[in-house]
C-alpha atoms as a PDB file:
ATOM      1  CA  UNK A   1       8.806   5.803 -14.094  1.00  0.00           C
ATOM      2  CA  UNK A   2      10.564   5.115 -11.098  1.00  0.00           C
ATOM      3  CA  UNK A   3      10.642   2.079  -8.959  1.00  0.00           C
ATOM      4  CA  UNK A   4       8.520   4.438  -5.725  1.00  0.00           C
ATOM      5  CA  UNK A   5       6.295   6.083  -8.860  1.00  0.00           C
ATOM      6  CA  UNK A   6       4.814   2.596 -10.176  1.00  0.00           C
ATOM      7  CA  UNK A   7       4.665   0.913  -6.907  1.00  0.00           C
ATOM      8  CA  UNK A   8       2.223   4.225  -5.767  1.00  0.00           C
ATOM      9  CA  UNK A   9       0.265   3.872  -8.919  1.00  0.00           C
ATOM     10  CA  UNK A  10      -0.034   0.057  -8.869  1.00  0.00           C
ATOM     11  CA  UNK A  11      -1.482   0.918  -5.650  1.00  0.00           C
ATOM     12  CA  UNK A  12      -4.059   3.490  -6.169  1.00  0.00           C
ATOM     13  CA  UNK A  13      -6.200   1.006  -7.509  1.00  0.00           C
ATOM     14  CA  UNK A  14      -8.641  -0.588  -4.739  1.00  0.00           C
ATOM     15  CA  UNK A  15      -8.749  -3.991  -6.854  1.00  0.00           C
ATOM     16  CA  UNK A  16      -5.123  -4.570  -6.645  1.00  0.00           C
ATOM     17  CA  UNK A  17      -4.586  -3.507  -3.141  1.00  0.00           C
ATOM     18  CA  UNK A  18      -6.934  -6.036  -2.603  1.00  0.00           C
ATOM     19  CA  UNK A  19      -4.937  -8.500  -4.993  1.00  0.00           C
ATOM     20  CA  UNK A  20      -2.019  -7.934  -2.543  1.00  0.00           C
ATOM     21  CA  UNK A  21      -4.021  -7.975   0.399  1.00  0.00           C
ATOM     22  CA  UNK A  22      -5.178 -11.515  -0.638  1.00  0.00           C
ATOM     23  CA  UNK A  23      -1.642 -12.686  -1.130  1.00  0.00           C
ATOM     24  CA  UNK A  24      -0.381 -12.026   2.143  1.00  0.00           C
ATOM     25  CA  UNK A  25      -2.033 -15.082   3.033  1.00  0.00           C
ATOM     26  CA  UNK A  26       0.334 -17.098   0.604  1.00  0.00           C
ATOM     27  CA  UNK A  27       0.393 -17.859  -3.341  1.00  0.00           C
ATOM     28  CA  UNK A  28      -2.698 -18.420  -5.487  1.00  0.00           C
ATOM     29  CA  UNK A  29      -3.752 -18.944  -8.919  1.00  0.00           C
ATOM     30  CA  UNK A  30      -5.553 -16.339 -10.841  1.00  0.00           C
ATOM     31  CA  UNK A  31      -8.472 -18.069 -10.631  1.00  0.00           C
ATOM     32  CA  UNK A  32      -8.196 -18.295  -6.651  1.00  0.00           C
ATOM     33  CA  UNK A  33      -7.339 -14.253  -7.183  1.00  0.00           C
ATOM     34  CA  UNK A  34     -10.209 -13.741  -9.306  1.00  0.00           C
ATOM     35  CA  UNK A  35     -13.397 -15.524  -7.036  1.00  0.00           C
ATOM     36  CA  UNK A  36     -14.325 -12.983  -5.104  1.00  0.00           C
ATOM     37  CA  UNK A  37     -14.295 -10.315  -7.281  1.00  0.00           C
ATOM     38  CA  UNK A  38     -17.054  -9.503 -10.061  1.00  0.00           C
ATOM     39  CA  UNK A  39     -14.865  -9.320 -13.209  1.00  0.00           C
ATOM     40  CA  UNK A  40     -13.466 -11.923 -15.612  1.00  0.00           C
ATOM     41  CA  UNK A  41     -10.615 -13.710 -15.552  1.00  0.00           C
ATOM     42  CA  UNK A  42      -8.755 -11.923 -17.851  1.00  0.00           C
ATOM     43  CA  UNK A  43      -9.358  -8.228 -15.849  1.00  0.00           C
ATOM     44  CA  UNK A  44      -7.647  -9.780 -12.808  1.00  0.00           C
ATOM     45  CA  UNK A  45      -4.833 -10.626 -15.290  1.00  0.00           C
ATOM     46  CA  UNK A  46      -4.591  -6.978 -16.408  1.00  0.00           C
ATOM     47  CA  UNK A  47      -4.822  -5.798 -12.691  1.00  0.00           C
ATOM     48  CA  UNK A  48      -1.707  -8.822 -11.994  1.00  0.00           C
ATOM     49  CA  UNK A  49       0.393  -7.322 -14.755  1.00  0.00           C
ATOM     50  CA  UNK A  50       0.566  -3.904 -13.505  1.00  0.00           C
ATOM     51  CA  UNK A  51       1.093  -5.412 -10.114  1.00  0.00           C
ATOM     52  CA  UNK A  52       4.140  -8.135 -11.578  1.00  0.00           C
ATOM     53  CA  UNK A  53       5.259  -4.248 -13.619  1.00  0.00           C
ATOM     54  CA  UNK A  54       5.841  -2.756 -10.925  1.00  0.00           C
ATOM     55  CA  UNK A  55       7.126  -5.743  -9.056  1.00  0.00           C
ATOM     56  CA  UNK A  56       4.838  -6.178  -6.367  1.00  0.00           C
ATOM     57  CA  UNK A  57       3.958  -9.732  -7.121  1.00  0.00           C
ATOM     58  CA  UNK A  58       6.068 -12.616  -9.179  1.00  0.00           C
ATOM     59  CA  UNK A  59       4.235 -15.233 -10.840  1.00  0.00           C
ATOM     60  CA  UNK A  60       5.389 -18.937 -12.037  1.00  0.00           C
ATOM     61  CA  UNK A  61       4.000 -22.074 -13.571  1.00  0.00           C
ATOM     62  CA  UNK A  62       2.611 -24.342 -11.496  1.00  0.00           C
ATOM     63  CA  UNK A  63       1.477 -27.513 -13.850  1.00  0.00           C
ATOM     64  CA  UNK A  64      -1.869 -25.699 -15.919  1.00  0.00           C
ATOM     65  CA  UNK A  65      -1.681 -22.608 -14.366  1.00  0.00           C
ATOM     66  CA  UNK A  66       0.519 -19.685 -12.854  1.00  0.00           C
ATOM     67  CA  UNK A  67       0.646 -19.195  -8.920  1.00  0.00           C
ATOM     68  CA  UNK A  68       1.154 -15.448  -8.005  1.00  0.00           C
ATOM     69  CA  UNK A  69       3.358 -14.563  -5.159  1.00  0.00           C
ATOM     70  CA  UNK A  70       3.997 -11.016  -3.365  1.00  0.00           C
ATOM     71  CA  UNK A  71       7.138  -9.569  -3.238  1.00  0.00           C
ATOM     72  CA  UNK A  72       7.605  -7.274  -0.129  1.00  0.00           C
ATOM     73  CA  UNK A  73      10.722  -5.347  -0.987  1.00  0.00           C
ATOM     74  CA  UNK A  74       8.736  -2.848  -3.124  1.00  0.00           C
ATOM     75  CA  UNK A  75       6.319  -2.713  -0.531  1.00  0.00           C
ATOM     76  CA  UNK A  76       9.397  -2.063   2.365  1.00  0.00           C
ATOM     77  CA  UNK A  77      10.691   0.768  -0.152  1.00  0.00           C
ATOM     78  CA  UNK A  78       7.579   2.400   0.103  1.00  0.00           C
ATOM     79  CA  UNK A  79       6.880   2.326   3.731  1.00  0.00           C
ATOM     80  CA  UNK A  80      10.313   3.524   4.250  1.00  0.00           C
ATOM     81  CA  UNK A  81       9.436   6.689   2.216  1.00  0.00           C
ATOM     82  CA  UNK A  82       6.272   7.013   3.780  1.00  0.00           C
ATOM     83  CA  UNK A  83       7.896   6.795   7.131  1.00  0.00           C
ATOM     84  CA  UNK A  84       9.990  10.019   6.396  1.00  0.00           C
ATOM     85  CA  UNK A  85       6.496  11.758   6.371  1.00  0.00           C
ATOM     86  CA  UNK A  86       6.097  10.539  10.242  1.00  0.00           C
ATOM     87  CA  UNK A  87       8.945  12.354  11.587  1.00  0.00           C
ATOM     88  CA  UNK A  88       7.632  15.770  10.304  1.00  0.00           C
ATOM     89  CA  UNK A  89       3.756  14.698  11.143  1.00  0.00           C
ATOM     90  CA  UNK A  90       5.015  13.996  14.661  1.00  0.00           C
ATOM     91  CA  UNK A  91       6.657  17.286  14.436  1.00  0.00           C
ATOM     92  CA  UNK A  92       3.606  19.014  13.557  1.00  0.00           C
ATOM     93  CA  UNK A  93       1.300  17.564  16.339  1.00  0.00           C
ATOM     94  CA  UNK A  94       3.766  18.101  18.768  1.00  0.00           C
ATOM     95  CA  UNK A  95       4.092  21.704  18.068  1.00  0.00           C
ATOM     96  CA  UNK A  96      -0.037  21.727  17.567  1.00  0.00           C
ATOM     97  CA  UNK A  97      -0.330  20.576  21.516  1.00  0.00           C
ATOM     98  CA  UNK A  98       1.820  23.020  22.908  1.00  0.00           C
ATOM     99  CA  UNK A  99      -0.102  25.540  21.231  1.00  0.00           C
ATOM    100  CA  UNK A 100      -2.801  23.768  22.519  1.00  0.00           C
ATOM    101  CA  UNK A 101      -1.651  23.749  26.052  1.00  0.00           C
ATOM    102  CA  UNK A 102      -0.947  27.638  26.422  1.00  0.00           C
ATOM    103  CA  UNK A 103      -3.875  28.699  24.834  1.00  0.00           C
ATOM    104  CA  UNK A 104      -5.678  26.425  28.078  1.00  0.00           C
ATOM    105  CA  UNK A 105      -3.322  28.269  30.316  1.00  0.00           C
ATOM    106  CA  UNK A 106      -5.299  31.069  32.515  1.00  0.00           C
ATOM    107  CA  UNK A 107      -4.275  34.695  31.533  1.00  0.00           C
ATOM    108  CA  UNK A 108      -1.967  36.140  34.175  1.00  0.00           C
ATOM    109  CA  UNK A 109      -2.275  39.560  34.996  1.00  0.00           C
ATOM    110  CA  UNK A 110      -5.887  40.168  33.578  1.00  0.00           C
ATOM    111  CA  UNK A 111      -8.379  41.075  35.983  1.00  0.00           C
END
């Protein structure tokens, strides 16, 4: 699996988006991960190692337990590969509202 392929799939899960989302704020433990959610300690674990896989997050000891950190550069590799999809979106609309515009142009020469 490539580097773009496991940072997508790490993603597709709602949990760990919110893992990630959580740890833009700065590190935290797992437990500090795992209080708002409804599972166990040990599922937020499982979600955190797919995340650490595909190297999303980094985690290190911290005295008794492990503080998770994000790691952007997957994240920037991503945007910049979604951000290829802009140009030809952009594209698209702009061609969109011209047809737009000369279908609201009066017929000439119909009476």
């Amino acid at each position: 699996m490539t580097n773009l392929d496991a940072t997508f799939s790490a993603l597709a899960d709602p949990t760990r988006r919110a893992l990630l989302q959580r740890l833009t704020r700065g590190e935290a433990s797992v437990k500090q991960l795992a209080e708002p959610f409804e599972m166990t300690q040990p599922a937020i674990s499982k979600h955190l190692k797919v995340l650490e896989g595909a190297g999303l997050i980094t985690r290190r000891p911290d005295a008794q337990r492990r503080l998770c950190r994000i790691e952007a550069d997957r994240l920037q590799d991503a945007t910049q590969w979604l951000l290829g999809y802009r140009d030809f979106w952009t594209g698209s609309f702009d061609a969109l509202d011209a047809v737009l515009v000369d279908l609201q142009q009066p017929d000439e020469g119909v009476s």
